[in-house]
Protein backbone atom coordinates (compact mmCIF):
# COMPACT_ATOMS: atom_id res chain seq x y z
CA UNK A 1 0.00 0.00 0.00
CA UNK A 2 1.16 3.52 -0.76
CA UNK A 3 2.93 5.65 1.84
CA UNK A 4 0.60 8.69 1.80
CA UNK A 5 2.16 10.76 4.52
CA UNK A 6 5.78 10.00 2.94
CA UNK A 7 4.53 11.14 -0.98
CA UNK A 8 3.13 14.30 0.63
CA UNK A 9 6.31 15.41 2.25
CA UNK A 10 8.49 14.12 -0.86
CA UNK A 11 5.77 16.43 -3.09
CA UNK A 12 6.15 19.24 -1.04
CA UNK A 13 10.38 19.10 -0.94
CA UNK A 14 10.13 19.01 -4.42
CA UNK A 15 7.82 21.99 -5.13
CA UNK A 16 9.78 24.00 -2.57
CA UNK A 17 13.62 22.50 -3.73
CA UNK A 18 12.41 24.15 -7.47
CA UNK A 19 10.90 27.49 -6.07
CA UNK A 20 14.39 27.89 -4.22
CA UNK A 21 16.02 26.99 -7.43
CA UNK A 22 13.98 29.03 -9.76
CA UNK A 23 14.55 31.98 -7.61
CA UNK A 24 18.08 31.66 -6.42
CA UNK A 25 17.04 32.25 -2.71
CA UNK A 26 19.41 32.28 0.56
CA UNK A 27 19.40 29.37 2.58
CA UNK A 28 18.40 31.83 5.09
CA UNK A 29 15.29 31.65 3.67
CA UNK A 30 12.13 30.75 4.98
CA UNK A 31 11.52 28.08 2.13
CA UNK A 32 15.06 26.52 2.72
CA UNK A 33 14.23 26.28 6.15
CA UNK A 34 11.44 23.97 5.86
CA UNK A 35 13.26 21.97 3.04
CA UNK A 36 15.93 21.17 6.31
CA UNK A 37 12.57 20.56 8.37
CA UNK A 38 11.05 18.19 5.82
CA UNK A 39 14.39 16.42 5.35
CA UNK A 40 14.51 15.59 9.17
CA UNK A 41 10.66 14.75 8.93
CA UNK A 42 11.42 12.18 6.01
CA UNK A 43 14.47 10.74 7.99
CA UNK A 44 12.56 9.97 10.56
CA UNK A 45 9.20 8.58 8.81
CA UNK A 46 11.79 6.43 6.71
CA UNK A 47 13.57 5.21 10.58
CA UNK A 48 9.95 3.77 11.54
CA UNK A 49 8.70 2.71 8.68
CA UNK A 50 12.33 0.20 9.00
CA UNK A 51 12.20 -0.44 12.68
C-alpha cells in the first residue's frame, strides 16, 4: 500500500527544492528552512517505517 504521509512530504520538498532553485534564494530563507525541516521529517518517517 502507498505511503501517503511519505509522498506528501516528498511532493512538497520538491515543489519548494524548485521554487528555491527558480529563484536563487538564501538558505536563510524561509523556504530553505522547511526543506531542512522536511528532510529531518522524512528521515525519521523512513527510521519507523524500517524499525
Amino acid at each position: 500500500m502507498a505511503d501517503l504521509y511519505l509522498k506528501a512530504l516528498e511532493s512538497e520538498r520538491k515543489a519548494l527544492w524548485a521554487t528555491c532553485r527558480l529563484k536563487g534564494l538564501p538558505k536563510t530563507s524561509l523556504e530553505r528552512m522547511r526543506i531542512v525541516e522536511l528532510d529531518r521529517l522524512l528521515a525519521a518517517h523512513k527510521g519507523k517505517t524500517k524499525g
